[in-house]
C-alpha atoms as a PDB file:
ATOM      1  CA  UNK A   1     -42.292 -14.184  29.616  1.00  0.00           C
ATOM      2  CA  UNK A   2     -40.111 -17.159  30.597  1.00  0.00           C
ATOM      3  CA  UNK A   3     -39.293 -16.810  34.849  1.00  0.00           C
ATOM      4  CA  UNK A   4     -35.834 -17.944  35.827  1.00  0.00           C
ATOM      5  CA  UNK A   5     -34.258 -18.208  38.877  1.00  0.00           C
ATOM      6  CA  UNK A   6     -33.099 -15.117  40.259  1.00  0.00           C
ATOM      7  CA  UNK A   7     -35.030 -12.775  38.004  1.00  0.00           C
ATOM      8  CA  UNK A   8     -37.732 -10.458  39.771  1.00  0.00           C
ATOM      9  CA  UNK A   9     -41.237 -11.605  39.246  1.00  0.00           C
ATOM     10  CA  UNK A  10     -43.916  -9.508  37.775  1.00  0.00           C
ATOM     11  CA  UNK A  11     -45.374  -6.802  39.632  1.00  0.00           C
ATOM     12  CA  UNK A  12     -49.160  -7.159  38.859  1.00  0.00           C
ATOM     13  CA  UNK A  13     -52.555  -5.836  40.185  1.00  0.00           C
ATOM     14  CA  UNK A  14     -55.369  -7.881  40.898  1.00  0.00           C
ATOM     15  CA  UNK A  15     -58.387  -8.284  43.013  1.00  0.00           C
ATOM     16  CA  UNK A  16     -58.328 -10.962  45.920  1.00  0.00           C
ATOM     17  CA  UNK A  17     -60.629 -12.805  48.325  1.00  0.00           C
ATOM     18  CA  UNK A  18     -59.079  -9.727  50.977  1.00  0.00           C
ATOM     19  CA  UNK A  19     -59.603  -6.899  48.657  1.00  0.00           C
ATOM     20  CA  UNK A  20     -57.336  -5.490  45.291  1.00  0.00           C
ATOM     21  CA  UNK A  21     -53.906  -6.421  46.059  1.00  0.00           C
ATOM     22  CA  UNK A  22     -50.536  -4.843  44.859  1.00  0.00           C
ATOM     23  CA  UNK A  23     -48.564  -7.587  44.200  1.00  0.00           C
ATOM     24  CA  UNK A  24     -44.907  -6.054  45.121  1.00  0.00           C
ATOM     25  CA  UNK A  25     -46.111  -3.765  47.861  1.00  0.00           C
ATOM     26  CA  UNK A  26     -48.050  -6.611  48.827  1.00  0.00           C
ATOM     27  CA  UNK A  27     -44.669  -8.550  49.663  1.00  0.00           C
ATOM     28  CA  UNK A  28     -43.120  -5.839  51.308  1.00  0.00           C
ATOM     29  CA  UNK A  29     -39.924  -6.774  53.363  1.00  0.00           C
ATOM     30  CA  UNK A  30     -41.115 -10.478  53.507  1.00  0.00           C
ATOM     31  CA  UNK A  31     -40.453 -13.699  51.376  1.00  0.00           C
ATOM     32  CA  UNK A  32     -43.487 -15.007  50.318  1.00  0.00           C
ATOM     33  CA  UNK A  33     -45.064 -17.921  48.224  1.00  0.00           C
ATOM     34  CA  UNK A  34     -47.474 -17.817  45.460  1.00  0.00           C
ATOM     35  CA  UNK A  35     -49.460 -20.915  44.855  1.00  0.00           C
ATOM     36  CA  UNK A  36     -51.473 -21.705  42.029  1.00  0.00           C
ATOM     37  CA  UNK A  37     -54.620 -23.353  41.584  1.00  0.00           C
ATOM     38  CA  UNK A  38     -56.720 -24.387  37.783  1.00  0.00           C
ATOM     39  CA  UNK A  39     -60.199 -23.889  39.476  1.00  0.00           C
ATOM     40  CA  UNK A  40     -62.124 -23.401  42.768  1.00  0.00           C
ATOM     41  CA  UNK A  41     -64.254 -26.341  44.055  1.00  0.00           C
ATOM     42  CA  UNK A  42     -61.615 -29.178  42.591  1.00  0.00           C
ATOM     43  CA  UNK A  43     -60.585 -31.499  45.485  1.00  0.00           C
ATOM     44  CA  UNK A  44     -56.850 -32.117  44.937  1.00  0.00           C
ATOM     45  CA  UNK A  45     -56.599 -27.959  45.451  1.00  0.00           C
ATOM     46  CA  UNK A  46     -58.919 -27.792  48.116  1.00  0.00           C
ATOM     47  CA  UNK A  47     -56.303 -30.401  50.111  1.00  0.00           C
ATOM     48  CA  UNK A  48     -53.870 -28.226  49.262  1.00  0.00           C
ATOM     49  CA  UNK A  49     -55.786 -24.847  50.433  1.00  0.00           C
ATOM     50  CA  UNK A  50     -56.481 -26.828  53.731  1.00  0.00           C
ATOM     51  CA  UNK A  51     -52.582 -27.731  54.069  1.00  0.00           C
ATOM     52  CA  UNK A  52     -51.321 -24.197  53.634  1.00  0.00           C
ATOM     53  CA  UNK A  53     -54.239 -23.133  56.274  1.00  0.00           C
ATOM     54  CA  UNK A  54     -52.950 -25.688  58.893  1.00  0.00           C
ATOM     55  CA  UNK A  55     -49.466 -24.093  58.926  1.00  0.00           C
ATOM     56  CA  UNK A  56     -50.214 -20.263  59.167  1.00  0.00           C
ATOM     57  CA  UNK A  57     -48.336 -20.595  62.197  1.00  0.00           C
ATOM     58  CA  UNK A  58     -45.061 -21.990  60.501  1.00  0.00           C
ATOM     59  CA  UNK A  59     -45.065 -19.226  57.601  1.00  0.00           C
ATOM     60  CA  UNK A  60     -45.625 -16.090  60.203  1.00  0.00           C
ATOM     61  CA  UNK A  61     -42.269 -18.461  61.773  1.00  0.00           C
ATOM     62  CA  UNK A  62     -40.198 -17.758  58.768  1.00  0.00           C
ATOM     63  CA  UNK A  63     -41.541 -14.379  58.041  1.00  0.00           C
ATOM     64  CA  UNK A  64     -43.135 -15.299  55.026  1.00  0.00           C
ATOM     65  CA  UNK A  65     -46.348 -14.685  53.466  1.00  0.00           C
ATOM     66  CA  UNK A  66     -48.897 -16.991  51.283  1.00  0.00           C
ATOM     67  CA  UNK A  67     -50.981 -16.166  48.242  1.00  0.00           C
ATOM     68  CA  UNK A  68     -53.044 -18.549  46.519  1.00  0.00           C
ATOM     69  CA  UNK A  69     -53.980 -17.507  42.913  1.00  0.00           C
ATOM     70  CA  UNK A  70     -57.019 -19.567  41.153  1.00  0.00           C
ATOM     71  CA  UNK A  71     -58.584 -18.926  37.371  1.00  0.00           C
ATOM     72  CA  UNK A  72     -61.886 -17.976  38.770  1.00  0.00           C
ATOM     73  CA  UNK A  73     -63.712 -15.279  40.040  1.00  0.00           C
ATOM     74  CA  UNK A  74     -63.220 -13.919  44.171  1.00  0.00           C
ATOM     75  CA  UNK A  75     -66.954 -14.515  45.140  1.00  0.00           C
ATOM     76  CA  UNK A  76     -66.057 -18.117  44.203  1.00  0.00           C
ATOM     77  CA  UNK A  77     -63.146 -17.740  46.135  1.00  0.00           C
ATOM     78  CA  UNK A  78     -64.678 -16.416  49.303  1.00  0.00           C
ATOM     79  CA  UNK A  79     -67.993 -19.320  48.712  1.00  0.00           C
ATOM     80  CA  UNK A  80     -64.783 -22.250  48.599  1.00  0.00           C
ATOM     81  CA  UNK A  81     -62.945 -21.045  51.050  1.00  0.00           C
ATOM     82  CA  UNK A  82     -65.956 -22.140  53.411  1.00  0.00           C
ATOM     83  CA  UNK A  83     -65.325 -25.602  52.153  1.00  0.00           C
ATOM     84  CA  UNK A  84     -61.693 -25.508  52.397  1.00  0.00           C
ATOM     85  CA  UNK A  85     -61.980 -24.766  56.437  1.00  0.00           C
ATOM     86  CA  UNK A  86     -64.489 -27.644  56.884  1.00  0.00           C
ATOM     87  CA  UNK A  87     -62.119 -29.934  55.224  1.00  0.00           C
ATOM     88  CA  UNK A  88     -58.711 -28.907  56.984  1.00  0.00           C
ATOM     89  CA  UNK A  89     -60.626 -27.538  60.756  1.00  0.00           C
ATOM     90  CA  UNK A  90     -58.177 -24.184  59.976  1.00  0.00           C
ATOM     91  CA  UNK A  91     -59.518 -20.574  58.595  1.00  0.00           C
ATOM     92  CA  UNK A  92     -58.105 -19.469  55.167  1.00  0.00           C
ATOM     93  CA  UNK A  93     -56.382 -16.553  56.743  1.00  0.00           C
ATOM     94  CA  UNK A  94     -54.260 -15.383  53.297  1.00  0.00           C
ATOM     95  CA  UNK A  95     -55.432 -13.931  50.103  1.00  0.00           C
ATOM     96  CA  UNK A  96     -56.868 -15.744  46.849  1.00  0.00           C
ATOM     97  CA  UNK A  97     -56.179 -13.762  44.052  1.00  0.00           C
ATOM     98  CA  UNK A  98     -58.874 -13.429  41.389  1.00  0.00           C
ATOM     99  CA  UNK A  99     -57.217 -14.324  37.851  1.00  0.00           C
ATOM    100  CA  UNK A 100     -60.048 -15.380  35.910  1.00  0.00           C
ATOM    101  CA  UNK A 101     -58.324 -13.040  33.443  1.00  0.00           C
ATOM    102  CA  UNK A 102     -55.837 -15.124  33.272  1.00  0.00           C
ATOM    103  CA  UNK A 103     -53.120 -11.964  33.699  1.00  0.00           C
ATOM    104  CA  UNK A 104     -51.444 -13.889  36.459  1.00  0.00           C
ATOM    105  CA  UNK A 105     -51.147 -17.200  35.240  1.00  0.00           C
ATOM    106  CA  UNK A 106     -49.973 -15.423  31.540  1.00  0.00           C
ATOM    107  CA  UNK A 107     -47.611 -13.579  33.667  1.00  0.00           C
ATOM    108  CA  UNK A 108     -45.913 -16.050  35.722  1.00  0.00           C
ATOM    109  CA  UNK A 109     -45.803 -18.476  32.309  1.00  0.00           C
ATOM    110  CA  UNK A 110     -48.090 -20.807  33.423  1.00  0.00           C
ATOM    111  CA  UNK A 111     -50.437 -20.300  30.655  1.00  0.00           C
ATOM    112  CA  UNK A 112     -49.501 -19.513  26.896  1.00  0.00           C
ATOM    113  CA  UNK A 113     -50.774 -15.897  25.489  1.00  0.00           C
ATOM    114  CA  UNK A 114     -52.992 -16.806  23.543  1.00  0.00           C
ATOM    115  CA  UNK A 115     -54.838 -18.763  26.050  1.00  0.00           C
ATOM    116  CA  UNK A 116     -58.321 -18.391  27.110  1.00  0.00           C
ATOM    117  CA  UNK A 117     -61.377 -19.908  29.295  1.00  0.00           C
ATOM    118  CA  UNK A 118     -63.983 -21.225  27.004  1.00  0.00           C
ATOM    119  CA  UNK A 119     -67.441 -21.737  28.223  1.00  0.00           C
ATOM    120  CA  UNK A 120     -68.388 -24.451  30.311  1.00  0.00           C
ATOM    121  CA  UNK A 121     -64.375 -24.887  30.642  1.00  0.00           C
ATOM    122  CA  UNK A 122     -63.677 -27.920  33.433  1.00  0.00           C
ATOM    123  CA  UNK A 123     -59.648 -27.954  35.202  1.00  0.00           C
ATOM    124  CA  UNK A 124     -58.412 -29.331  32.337  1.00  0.00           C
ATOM    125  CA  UNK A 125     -58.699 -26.119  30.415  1.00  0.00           C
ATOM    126  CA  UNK A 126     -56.139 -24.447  32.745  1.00  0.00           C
ATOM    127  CA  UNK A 127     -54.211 -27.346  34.476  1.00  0.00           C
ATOM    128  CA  UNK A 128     -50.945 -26.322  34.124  1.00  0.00           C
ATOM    129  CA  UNK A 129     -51.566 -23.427  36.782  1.00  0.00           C
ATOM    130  CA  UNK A 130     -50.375 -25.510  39.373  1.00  0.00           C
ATOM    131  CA  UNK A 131     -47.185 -24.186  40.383  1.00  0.00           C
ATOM    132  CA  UNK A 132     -45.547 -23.041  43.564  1.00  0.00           C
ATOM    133  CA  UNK A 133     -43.265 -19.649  43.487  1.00  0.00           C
ATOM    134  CA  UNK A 134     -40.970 -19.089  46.780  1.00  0.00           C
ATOM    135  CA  UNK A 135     -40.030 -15.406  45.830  1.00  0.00           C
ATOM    136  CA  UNK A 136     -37.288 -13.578  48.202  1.00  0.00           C
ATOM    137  CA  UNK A 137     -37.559  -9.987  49.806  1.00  0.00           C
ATOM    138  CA  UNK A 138     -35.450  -8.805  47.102  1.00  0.00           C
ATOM    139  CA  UNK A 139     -38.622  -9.596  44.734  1.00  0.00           C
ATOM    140  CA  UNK A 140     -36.618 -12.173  43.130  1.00  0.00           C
ATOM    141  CA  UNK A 141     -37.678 -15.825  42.057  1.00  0.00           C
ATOM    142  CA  UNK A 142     -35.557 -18.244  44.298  1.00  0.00           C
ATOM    143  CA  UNK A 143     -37.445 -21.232  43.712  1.00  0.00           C
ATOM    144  CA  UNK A 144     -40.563 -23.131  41.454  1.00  0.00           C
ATOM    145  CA  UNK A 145     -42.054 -26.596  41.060  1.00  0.00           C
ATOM    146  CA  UNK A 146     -44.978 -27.396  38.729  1.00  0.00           C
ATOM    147  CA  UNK A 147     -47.302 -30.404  39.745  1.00  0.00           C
ATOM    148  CA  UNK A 148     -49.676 -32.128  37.573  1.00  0.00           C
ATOM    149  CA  UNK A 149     -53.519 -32.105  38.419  1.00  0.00           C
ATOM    150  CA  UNK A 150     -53.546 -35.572  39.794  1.00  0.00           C
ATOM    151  CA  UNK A 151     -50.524 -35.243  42.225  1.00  0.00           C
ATOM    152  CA  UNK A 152     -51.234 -32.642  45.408  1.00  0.00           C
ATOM    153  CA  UNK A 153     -48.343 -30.838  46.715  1.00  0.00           C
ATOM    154  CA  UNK A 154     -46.235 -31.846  49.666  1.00  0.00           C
ATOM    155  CA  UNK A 155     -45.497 -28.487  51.366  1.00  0.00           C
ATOM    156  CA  UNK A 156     -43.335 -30.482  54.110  1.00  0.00           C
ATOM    157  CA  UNK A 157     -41.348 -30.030  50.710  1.00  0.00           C
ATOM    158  CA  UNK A 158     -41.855 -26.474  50.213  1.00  0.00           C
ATOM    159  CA  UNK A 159     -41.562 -25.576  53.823  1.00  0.00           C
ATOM    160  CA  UNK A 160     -38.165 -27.358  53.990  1.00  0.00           C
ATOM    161  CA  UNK A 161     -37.099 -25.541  50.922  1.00  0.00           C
ATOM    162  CA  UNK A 162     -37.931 -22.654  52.057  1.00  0.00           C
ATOM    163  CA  UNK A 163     -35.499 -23.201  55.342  1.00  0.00           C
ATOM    164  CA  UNK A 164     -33.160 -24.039  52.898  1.00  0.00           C
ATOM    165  CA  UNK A 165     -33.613 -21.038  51.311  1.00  0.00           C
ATOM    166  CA  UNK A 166     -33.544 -18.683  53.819  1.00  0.00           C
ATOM    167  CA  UNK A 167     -30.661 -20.488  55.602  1.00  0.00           C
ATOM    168  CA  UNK A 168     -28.179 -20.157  52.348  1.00  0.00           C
ATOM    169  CA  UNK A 169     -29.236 -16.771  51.917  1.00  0.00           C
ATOM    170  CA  UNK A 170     -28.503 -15.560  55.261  1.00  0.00           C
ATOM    171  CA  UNK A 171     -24.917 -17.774  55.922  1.00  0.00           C
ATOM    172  CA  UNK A 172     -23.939 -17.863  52.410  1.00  0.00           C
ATOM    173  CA  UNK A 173     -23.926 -21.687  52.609  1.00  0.00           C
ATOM    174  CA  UNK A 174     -25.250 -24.809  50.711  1.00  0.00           C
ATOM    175  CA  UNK A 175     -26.972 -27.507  51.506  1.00  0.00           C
ATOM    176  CA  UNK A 176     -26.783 -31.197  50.660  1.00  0.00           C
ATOM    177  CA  UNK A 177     -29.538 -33.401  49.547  1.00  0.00           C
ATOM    178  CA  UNK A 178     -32.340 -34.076  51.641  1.00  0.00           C
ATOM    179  CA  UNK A 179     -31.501 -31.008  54.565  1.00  0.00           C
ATOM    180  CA  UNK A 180     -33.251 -29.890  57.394  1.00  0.00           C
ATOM    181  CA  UNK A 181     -32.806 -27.514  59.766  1.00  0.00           C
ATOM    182  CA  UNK A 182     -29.793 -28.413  62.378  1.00  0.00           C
ATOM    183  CA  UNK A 183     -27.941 -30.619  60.159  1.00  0.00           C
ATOM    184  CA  UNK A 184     -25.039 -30.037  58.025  1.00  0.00           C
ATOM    185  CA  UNK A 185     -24.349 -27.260  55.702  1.00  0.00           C
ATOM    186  CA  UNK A 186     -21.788 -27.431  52.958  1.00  0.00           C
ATOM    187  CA  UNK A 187     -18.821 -24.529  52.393  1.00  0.00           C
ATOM    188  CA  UNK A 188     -18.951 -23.052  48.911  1.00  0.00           C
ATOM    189  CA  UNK A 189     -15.741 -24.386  46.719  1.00  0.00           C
ATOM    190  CA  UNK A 190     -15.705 -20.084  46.284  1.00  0.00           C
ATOM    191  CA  UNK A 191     -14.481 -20.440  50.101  1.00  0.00           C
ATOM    192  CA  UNK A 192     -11.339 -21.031  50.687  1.00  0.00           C
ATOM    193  CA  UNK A 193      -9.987 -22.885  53.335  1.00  0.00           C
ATOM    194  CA  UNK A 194      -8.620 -20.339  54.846  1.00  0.00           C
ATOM    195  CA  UNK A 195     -11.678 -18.081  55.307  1.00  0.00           C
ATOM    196  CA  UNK A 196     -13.937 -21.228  55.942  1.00  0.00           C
ATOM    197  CA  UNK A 197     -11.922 -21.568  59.229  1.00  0.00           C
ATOM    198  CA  UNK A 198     -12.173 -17.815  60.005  1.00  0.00           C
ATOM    199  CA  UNK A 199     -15.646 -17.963  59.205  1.00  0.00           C
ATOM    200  CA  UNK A 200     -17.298 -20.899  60.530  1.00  0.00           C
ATOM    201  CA  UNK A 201     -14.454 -22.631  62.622  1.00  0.00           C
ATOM    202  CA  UNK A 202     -14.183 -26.419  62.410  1.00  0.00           C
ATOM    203  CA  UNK A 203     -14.930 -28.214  59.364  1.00  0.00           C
ATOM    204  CA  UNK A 204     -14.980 -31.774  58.039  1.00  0.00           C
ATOM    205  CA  UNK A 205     -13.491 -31.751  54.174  1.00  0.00           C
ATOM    206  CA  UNK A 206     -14.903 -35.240  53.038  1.00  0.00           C
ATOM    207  CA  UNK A 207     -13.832 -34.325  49.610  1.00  0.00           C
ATOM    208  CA  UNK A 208     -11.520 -31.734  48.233  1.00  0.00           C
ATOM    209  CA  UNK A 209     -14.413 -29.878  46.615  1.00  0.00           C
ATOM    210  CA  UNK A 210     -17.169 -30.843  49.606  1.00  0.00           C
ATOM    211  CA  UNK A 211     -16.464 -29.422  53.061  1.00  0.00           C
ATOM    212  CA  UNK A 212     -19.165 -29.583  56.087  1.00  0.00           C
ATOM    213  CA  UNK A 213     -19.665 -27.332  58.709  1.00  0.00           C
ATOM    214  CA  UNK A 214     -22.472 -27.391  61.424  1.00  0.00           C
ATOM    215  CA  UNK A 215     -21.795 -23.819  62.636  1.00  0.00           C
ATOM    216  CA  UNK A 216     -23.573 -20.823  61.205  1.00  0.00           C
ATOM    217  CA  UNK A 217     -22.762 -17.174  60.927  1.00  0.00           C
END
């Protein structure tokens, strides 16, 4: 299947390094990311592991949960997740789904149907599972980026996204290039001026079609 914004993702079953997981009861009320990896033991995605571990604290912030996924097997997980918490100094405190089936990565389209692992398969054989899903409470995809194998993730990125995210959702706003939390939001052109000023007071039109407002909702 081909994932688009705004359509829900697959509901799946799988085991993880915490135990079989159900992938929309697993996401409850929350949003939630699902990361993806081409292999255990590969140091780009052990970096990455070890980045996502160092911000538990900002994901439980935004009430959102993290789920990595990785084409092998969960006692490899559970064996590199020892490595992953000597390299970053923080415990791997989420769930690494098993998917050396390759249901998941089939699932979310990272992987064509008729692929499979041969034997004695290196990263390369799955390298385009390395993609990021920020997925709503609604179950619904709001956001994706795929990353080559050579270039690891900057989840400052996907962290600010996901404010983003979470901040249009909630204020029924946009937000300009470059946004972080406190700045500027922009007034949909679906807003009239009218209920822009009933609805967020004061703004600053610097173009017919682009109006600013600081105040949220």
């Amino acid at each position: 299947m081909s994932l688009r914004i705004n359509a829900v993702v697959p509901d799946f079953k799988a085991d993880s390094s915490q135990g079989p997981i159900s992938f929309h009861e697993w996401i409850g009320d929350s949003w939630a990311i699902l990361f993806s990896h081409p292999k255990d033991f590969t140091p780009v995605c052990t970096t990455e592991f070890g980045a996502v571990a160092q911000l538990s604290a900002e994901w439980e912030k935004r009430g959102t949960k993290v789920i990595g996924v990785s084409v092998d097997g969960v006692e490899d997980h559970k064996r590199w997740a020892t490595d992953i918490e000597t390299y970053s100094g923080s415990k791997v405190g989420f769930p690494i789904i098993a998917d050396d089936s390759l249901n998941v990565s089939k699932l979310f389209d990272m992987l064509p149907a008729e692929a499979y692992l041969p034997d004695g398969r290196t990263p390369a054989d799955s390298a385009t599972v390395r993609s990021v899903f920020i997925i709503g409470p609604d179950k619904q995809l709001k956001l994706s980026m795929t990353y080559p194998m050579s270039v690891g993730r900057n989840f400052a990125e996907i962290l600010r996204a996901l404010d983003a995210l979470q901040a249009t959702a909630k204020h029924g706003v946009a937000t300009p290039a470059d946004w972080t939390v406190g700045q500027d939001v922009i007034i949909p052109p679906s807003v009239s001026d009218e209920d822009a000023k009933q609805k967020f007071g004061e703004f600053s039109a610097v173009l017919p079609y682009l109006r600013k407002t600081t105040t949220l909702r």
